[in-house]
PDB file of N, CA and C in Angstrom:
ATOM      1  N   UNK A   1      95.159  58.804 187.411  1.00  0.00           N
ATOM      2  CA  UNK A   1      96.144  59.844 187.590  1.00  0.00           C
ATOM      3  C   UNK A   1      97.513  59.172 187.655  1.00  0.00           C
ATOM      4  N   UNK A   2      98.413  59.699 187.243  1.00  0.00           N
ATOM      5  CA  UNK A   2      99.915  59.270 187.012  1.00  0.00           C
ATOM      6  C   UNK A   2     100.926  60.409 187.578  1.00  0.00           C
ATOM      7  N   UNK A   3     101.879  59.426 187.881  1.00  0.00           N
ATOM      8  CA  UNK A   3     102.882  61.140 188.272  1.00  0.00           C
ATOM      9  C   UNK A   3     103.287  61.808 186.847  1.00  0.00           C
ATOM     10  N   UNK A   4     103.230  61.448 186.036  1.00  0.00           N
ATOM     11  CA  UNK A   4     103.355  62.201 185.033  1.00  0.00           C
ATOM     12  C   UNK A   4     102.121  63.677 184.602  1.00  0.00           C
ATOM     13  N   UNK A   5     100.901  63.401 185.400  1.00  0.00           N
ATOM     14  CA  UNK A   5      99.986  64.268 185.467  1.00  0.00           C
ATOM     15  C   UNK A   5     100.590  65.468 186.311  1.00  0.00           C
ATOM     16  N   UNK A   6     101.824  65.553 187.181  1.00  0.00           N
ATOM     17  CA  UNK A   6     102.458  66.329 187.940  1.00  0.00           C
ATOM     18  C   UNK A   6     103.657  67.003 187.671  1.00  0.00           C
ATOM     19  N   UNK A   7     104.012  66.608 186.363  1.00  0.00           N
ATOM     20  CA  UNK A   7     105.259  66.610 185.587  1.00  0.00           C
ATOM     21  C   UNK A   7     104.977  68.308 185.110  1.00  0.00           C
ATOM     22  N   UNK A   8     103.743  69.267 184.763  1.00  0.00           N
ATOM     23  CA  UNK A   8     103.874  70.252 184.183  1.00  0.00           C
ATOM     24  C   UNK A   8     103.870  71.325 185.478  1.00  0.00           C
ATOM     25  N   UNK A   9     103.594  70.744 186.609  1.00  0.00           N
ATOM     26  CA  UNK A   9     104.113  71.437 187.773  1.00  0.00           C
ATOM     27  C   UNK A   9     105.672  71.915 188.157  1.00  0.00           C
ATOM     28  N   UNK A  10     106.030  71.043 187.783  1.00  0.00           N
ATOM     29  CA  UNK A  10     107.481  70.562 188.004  1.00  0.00           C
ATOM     30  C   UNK A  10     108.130  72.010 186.942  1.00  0.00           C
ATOM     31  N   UNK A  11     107.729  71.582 185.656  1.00  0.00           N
ATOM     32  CA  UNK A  11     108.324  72.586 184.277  1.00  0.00           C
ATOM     33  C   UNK A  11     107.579  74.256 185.074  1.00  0.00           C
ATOM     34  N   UNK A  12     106.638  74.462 185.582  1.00  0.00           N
ATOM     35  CA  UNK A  12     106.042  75.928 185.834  1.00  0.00           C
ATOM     36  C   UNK A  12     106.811  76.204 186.690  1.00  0.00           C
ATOM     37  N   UNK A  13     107.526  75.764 188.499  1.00  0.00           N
ATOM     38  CA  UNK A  13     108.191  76.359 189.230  1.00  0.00           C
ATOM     39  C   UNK A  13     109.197  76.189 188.212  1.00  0.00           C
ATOM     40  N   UNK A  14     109.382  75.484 187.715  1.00  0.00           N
ATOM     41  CA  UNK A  14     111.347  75.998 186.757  1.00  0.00           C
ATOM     42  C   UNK A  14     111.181  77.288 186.144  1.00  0.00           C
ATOM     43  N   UNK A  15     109.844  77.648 185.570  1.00  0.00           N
ATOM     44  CA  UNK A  15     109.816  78.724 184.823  1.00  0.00           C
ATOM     45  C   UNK A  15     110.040  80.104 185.988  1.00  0.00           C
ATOM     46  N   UNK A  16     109.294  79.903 187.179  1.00  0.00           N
ATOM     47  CA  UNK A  16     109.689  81.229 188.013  1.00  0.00           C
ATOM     48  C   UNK A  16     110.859  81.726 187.712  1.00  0.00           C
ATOM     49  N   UNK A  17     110.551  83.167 187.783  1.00  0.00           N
ATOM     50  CA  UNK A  17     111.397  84.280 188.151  1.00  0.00           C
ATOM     51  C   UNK A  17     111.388  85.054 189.722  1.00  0.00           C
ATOM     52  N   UNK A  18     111.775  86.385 190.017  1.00  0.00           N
ATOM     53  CA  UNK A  18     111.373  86.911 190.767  1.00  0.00           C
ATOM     54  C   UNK A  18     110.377  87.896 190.294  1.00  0.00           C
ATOM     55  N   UNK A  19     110.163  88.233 189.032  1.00  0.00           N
ATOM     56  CA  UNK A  19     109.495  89.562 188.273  1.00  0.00           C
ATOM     57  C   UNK A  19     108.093  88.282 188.174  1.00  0.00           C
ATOM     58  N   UNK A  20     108.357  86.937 188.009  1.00  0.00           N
ATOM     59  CA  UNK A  20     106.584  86.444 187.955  1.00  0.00           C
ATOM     60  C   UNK A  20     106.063  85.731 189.113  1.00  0.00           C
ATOM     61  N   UNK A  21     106.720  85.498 190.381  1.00  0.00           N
ATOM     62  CA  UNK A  21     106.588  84.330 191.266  1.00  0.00           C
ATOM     63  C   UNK A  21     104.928  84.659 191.217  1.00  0.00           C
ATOM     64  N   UNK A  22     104.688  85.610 191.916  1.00  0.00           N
ATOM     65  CA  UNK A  22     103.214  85.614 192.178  1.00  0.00           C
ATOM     66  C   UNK A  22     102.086  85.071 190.856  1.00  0.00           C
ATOM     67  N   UNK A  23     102.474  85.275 189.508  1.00  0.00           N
ATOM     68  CA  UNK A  23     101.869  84.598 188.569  1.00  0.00           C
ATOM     69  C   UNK A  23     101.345  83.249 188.921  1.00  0.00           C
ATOM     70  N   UNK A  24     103.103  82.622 188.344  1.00  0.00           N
ATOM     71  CA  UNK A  24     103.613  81.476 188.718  1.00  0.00           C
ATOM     72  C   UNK A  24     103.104  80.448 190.336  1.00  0.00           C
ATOM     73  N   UNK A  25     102.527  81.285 191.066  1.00  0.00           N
ATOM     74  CA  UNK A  25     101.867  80.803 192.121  1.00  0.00           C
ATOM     75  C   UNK A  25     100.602  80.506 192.344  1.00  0.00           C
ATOM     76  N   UNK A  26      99.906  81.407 191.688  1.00  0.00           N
ATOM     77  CA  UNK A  26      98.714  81.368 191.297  1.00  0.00           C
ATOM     78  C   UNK A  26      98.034  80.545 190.346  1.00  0.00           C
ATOM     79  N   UNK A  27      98.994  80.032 189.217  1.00  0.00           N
ATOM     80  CA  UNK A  27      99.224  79.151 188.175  1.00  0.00           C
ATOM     81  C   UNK A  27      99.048  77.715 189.317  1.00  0.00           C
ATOM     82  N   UNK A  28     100.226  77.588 189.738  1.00  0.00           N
ATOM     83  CA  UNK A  28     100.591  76.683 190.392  1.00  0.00           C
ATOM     84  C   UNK A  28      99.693  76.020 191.327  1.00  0.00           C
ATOM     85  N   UNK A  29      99.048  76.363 192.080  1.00  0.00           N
ATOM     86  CA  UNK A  29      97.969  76.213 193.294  1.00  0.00           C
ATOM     87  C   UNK A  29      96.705  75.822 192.420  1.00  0.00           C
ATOM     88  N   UNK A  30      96.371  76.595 191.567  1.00  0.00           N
ATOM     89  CA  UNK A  30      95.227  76.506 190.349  1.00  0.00           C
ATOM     90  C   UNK A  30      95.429  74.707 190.172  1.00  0.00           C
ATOM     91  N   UNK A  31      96.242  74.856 189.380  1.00  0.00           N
ATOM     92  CA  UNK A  31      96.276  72.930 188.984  1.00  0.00           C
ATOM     93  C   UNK A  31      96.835  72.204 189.548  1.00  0.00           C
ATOM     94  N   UNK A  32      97.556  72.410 191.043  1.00  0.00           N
ATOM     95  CA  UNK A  32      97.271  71.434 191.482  1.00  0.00           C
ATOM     96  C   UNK A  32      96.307  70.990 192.306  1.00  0.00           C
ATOM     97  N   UNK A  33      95.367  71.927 192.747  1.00  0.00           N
ATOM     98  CA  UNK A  33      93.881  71.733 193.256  1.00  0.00           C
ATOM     99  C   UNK A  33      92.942  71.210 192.342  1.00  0.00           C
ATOM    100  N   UNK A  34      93.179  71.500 190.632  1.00  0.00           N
ATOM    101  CA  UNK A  34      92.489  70.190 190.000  1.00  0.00           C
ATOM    102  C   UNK A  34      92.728  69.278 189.817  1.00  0.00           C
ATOM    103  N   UNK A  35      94.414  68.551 189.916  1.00  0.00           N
ATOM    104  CA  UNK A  35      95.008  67.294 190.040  1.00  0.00           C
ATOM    105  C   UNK A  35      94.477  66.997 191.389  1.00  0.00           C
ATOM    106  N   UNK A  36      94.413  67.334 192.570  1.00  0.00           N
ATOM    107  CA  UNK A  36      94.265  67.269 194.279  1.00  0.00           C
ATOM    108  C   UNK A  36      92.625  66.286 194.002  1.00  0.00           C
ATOM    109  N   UNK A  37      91.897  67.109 193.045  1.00  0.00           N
ATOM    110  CA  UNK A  37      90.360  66.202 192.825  1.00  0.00           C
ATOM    111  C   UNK A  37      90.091  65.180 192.259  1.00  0.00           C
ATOM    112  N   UNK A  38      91.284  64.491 191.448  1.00  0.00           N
ATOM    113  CA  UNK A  38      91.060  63.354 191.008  1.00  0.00           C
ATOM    114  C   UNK A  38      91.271  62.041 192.020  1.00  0.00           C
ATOM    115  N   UNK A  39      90.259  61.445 191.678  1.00  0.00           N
ATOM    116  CA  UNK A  39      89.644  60.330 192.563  1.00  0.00           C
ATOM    117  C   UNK A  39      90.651  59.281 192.280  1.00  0.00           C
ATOM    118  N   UNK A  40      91.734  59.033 193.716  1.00  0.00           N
ATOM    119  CA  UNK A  40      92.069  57.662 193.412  1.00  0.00           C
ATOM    120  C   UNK A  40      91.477  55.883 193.041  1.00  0.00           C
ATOM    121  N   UNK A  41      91.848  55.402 192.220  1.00  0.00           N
ATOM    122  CA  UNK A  41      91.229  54.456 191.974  1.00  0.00           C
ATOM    123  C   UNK A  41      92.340  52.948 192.309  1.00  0.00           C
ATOM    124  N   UNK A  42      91.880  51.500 192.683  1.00  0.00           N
ATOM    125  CA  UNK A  42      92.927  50.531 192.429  1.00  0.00           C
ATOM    126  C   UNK A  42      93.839  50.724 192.019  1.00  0.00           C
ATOM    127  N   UNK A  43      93.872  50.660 191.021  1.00  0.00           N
ATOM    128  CA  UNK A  43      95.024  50.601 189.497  1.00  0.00           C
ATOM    129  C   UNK A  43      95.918  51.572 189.900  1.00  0.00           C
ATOM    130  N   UNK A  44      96.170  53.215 190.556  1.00  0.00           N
ATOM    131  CA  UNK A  44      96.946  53.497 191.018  1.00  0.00           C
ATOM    132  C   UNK A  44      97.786  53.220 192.146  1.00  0.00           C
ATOM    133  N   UNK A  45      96.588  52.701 193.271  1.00  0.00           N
ATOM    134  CA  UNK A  45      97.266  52.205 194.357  1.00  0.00           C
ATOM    135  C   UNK A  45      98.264  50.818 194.191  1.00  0.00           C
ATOM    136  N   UNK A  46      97.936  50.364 193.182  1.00  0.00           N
ATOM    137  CA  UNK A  46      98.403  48.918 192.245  1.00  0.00           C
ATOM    138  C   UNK A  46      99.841  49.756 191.886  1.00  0.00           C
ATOM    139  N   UNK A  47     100.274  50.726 191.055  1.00  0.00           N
ATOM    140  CA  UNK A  47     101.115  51.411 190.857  1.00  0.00           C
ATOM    141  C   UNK A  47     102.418  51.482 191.693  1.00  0.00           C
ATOM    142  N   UNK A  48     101.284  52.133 192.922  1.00  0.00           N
ATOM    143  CA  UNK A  48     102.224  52.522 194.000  1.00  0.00           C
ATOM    144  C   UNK A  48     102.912  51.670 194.627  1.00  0.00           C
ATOM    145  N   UNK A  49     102.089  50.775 194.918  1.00  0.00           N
ATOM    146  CA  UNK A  49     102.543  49.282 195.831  1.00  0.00           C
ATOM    147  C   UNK A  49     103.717  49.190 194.768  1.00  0.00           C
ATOM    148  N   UNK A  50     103.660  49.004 193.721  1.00  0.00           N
ATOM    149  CA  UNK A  50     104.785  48.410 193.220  1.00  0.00           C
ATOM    150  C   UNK A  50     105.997  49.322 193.023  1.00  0.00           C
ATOM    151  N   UNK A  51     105.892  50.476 192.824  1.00  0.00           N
ATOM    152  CA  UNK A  51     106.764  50.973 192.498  1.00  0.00           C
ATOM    153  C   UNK A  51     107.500  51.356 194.597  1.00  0.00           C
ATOM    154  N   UNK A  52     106.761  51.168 195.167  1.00  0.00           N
ATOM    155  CA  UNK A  52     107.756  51.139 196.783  1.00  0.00           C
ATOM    156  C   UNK A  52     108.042  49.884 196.772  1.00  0.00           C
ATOM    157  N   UNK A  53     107.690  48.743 196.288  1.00  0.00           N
ATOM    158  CA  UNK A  53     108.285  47.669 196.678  1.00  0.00           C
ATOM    159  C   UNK A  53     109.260  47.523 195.780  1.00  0.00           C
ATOM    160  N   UNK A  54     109.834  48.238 194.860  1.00  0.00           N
ATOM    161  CA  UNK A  54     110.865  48.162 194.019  1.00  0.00           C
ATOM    162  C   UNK A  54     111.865  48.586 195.111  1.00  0.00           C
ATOM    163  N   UNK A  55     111.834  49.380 196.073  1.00  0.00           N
ATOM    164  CA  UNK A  55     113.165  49.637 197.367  1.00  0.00           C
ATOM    165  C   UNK A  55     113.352  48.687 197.686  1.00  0.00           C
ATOM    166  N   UNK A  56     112.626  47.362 197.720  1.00  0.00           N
ATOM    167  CA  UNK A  56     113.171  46.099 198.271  1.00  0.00           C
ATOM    168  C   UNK A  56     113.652  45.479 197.838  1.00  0.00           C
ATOM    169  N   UNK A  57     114.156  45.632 195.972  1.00  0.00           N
ATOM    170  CA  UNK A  57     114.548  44.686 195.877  1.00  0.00           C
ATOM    171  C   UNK A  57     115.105  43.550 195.704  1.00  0.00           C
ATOM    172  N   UNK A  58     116.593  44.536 196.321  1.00  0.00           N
ATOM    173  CA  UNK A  58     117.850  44.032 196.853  1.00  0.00           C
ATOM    174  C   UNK A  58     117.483  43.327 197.627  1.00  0.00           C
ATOM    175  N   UNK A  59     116.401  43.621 198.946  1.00  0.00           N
ATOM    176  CA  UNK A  59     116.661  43.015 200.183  1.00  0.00           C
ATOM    177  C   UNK A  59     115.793  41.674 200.577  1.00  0.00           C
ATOM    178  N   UNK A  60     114.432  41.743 199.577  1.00  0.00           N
ATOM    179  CA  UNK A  60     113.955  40.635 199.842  1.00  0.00           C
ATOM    180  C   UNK A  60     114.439  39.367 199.284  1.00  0.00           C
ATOM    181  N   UNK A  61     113.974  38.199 199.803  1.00  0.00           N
ATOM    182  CA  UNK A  61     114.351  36.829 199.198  1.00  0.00           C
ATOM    183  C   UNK A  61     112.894  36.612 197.811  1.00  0.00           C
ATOM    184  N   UNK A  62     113.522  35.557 197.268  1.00  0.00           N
ATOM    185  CA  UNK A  62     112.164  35.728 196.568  1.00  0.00           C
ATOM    186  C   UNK A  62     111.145  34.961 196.966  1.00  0.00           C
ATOM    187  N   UNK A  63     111.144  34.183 198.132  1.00  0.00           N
ATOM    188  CA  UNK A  63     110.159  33.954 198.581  1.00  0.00           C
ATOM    189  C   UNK A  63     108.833  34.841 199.657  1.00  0.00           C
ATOM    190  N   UNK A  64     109.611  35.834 200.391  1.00  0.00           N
ATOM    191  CA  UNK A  64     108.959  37.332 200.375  1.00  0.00           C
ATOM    192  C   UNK A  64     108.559  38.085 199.305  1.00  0.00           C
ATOM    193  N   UNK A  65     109.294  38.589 198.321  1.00  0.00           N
ATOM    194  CA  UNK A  65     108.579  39.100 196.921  1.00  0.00           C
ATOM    195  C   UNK A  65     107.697  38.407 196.210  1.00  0.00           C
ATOM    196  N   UNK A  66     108.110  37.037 196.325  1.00  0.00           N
ATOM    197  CA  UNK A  66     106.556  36.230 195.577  1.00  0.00           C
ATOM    198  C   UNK A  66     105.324  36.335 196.463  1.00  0.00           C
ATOM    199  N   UNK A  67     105.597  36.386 198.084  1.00  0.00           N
ATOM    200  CA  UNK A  67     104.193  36.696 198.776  1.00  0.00           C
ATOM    201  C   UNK A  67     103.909  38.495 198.695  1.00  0.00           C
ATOM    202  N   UNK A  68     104.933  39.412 198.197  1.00  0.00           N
ATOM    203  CA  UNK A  68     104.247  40.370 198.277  1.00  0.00           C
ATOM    204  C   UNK A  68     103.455  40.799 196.978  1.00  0.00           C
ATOM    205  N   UNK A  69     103.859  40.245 195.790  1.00  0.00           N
ATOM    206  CA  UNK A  69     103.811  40.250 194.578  1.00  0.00           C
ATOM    207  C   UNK A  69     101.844  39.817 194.702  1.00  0.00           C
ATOM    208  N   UNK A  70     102.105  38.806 195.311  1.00  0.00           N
ATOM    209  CA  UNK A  70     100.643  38.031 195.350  1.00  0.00           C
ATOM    210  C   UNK A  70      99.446  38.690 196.167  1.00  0.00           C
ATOM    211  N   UNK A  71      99.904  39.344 197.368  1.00  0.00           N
ATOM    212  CA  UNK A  71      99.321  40.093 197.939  1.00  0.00           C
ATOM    213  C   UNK A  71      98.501  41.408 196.959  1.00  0.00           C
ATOM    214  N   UNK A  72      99.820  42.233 196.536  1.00  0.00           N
ATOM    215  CA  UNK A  72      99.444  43.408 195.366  1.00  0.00           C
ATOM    216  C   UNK A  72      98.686  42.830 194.463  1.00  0.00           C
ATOM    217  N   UNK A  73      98.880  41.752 193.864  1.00  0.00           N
ATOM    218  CA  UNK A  73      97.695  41.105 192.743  1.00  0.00           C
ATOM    219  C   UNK A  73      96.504  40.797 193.779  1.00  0.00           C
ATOM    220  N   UNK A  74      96.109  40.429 194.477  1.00  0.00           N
ATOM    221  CA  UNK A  74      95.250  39.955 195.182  1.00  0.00           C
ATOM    222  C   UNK A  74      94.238  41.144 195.843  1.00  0.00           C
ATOM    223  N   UNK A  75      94.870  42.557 196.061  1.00  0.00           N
ATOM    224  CA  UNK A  75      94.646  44.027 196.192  1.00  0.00           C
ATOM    225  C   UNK A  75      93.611  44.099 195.272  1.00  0.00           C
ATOM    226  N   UNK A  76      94.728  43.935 194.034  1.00  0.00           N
ATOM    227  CA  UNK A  76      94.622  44.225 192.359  1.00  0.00           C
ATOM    228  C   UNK A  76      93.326  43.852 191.822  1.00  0.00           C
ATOM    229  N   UNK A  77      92.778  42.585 192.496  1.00  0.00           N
ATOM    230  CA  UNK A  77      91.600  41.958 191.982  1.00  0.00           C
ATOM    231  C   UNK A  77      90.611  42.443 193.251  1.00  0.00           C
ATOM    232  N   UNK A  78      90.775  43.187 194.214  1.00  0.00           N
ATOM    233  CA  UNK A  78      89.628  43.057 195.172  1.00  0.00           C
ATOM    234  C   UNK A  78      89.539  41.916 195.751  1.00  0.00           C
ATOM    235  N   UNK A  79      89.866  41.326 196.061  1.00  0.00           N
ATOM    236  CA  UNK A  79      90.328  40.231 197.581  1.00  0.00           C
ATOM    237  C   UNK A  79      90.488  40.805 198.779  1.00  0.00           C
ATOM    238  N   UNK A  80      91.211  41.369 199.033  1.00  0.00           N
ATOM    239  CA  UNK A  80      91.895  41.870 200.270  1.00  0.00           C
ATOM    240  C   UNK A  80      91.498  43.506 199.987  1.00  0.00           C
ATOM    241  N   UNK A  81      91.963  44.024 201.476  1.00  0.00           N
ATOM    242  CA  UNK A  81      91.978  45.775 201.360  1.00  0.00           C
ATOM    243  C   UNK A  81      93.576  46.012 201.052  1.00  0.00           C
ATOM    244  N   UNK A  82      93.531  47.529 201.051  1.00  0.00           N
ATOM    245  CA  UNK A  82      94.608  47.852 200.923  1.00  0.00           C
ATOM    246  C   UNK A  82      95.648  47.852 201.918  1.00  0.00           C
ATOM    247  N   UNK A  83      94.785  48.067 202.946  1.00  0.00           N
ATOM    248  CA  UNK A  83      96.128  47.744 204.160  1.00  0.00           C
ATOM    249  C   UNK A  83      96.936  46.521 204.424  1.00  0.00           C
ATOM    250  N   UNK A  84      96.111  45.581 203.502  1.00  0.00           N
ATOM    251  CA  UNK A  84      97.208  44.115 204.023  1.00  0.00           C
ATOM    252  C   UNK A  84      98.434  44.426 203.158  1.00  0.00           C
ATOM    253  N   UNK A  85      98.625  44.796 202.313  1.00  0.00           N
ATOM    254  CA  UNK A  85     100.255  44.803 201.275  1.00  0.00           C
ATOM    255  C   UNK A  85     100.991  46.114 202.035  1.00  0.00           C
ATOM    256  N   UNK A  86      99.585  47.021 202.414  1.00  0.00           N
ATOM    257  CA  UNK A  86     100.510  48.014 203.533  1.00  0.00           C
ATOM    258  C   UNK A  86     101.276  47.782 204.194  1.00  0.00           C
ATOM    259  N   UNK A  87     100.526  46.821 205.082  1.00  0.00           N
ATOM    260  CA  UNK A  87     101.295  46.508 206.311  1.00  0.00           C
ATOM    261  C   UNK A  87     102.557  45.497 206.267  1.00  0.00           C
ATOM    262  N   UNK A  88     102.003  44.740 204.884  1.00  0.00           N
ATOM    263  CA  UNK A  88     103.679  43.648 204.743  1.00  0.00           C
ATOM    264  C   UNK A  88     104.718  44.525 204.241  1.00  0.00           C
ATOM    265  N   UNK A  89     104.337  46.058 203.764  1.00  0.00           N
ATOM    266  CA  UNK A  89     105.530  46.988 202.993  1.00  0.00           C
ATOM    267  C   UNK A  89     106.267  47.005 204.255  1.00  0.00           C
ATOM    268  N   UNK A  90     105.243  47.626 205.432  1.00  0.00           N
ATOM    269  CA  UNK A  90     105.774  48.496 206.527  1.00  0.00           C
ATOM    270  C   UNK A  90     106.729  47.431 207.267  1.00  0.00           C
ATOM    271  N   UNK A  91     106.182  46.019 207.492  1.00  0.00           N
ATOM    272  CA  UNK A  91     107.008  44.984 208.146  1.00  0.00           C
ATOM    273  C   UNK A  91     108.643  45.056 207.058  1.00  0.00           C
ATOM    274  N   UNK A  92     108.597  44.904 206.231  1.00  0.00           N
ATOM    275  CA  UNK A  92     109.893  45.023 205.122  1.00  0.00           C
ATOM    276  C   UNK A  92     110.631  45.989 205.410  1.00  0.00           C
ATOM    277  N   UNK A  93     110.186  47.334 205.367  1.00  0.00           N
ATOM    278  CA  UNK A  93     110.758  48.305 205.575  1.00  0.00           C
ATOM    279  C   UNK A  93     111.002  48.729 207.068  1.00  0.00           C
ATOM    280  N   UNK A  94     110.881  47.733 208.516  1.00  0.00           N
ATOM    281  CA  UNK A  94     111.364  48.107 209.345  1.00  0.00           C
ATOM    282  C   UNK A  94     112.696  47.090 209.281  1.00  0.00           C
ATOM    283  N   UNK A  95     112.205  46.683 208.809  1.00  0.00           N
ATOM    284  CA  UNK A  95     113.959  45.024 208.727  1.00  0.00           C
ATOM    285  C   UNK A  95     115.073  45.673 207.511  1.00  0.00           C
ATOM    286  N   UNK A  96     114.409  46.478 206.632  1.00  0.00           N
ATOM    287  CA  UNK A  96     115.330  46.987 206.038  1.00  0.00           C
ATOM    288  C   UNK A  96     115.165  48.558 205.437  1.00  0.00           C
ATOM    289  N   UNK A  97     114.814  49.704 206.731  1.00  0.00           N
ATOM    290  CA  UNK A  97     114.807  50.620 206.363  1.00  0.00           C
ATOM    291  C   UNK A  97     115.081  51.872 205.206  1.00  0.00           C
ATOM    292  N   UNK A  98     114.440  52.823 204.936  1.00  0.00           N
ATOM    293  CA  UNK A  98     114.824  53.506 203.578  1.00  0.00           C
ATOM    294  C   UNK A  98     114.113  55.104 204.009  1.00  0.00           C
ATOM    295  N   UNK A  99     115.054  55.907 204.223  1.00  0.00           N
ATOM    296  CA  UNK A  99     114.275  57.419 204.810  1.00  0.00           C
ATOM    297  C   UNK A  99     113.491  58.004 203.514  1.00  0.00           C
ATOM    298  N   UNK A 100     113.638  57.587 202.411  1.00  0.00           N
ATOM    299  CA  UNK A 100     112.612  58.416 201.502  1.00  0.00           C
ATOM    300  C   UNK A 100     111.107  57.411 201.521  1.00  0.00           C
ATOM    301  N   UNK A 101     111.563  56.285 202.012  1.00  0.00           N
ATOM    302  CA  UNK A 101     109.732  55.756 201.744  1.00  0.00           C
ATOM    303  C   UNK A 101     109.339  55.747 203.448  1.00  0.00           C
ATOM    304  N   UNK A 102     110.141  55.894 204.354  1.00  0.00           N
ATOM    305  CA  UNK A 102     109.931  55.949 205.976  1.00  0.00           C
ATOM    306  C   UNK A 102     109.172  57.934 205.726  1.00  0.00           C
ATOM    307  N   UNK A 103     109.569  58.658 205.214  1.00  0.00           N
ATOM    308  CA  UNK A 103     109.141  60.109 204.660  1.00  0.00           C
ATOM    309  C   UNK A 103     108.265  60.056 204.555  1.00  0.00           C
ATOM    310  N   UNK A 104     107.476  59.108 203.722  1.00  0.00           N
ATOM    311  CA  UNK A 104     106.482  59.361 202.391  1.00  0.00           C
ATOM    312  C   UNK A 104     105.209  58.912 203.293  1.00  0.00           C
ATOM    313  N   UNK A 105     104.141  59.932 202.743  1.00  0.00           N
ATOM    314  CA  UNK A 105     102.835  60.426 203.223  1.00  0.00           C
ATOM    315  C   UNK A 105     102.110  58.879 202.824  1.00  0.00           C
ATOM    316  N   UNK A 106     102.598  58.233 202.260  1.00  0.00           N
ATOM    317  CA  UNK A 106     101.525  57.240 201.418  1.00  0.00           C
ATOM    318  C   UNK A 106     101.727  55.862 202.371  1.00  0.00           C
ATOM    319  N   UNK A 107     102.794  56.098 203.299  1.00  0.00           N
ATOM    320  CA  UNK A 107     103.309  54.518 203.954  1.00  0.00           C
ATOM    321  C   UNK A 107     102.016  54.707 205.379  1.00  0.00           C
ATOM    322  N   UNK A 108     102.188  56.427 205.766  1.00  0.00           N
ATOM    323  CA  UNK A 108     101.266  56.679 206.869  1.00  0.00           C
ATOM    324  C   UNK A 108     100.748  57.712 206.663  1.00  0.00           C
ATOM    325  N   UNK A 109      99.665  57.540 205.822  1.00  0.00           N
ATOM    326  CA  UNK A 109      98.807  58.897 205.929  1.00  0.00           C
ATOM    327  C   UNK A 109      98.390  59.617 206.852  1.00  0.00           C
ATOM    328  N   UNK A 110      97.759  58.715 208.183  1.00  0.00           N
ATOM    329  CA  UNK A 110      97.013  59.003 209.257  1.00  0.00           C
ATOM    330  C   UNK A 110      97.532  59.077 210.902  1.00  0.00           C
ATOM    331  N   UNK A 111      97.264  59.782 211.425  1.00  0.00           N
ATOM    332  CA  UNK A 111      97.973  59.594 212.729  1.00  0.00           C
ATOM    333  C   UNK A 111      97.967  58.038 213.394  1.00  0.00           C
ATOM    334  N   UNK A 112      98.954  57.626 213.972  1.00  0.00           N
ATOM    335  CA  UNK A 112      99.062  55.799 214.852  1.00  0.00           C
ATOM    336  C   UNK A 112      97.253  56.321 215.829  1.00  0.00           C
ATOM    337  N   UNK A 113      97.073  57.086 216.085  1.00  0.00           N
ATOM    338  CA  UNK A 113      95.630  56.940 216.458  1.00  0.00           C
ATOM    339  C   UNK A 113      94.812  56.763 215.545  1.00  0.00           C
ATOM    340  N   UNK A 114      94.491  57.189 214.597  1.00  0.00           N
ATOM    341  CA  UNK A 114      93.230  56.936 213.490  1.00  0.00           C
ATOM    342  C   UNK A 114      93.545  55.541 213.011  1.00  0.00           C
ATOM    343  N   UNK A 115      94.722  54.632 213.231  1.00  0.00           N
ATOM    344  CA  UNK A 115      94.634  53.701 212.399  1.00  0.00           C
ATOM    345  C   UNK A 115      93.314  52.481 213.142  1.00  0.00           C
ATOM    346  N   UNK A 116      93.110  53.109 214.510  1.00  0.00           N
ATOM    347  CA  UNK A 116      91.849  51.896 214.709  1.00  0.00           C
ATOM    348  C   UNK A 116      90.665  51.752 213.638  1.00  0.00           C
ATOM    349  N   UNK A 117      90.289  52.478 212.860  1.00  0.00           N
ATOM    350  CA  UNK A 117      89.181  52.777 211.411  1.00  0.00           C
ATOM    351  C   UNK A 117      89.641  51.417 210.875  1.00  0.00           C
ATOM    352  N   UNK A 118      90.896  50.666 210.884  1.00  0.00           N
ATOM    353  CA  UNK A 118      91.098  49.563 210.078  1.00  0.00           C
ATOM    354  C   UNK A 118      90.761  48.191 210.712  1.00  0.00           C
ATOM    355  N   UNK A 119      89.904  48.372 212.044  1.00  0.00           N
ATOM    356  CA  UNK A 119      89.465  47.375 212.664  1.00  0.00           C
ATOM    357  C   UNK A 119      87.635  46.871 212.500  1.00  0.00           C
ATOM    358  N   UNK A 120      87.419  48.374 211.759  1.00  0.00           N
ATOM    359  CA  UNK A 120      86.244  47.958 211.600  1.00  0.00           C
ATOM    360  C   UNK A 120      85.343  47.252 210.298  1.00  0.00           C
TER     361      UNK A 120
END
């Protein structure tokens, strides 16, 4: 899945009116509950990592970007889980904050309680 798979969402609310919202809603909810079922795989989360670590990267040195770079490849191949490049995003982004990726559902999906699941 790609954000471009989300792109004809985007074009349908442009199309609303007030004479079709309810169409247009019904439309709307429809596909994105069949986009909602596609199974994330690596290769997107590979995506993602990179495209948030692109906010950094003014701020890192490149000796931080070469360890995060390595980390995401290391994801990339199944080495590590996903939370280790998580957690070096989240360390980055408290030293050099950014409210649209501090926002974003993908930095903390889960409540600071559920994150004990990553101990086991």
């Amino acid at each position: 899945m790609s954000h471009g798979d989300y792109r004809p969402l985007g074009q349908l609310l442009a199309s609303a009116t007030k004479a079709n919202i309810a169409e247009i809603a019904a439309q709307y909810i429809l596909q994105l509950m069949t986009l909602l079922k596609i199974v994330v795989n690596r290769s997107n989360h590979v995506n993602v990592l990179q495209h948030i670590q692109g906010y950094l990267k003014k701020e890192l040195s490149a000796h931080n970007k070469a360890e995060l770079c390595e980390l995401i490849e290391r994801y990339r191949h199944g080495e590590i889980p996903l939370i280790v490049p998580l957690t070096l995003l989240t360390h980055y982004f408290r030293q050099s904050p950014d409210a649209y990726i501090e926002d974003s559902y993908y930095m903390s999906p889960y409540p600071q309680e559920l994150q004990l699941i990553n101990q086991l």
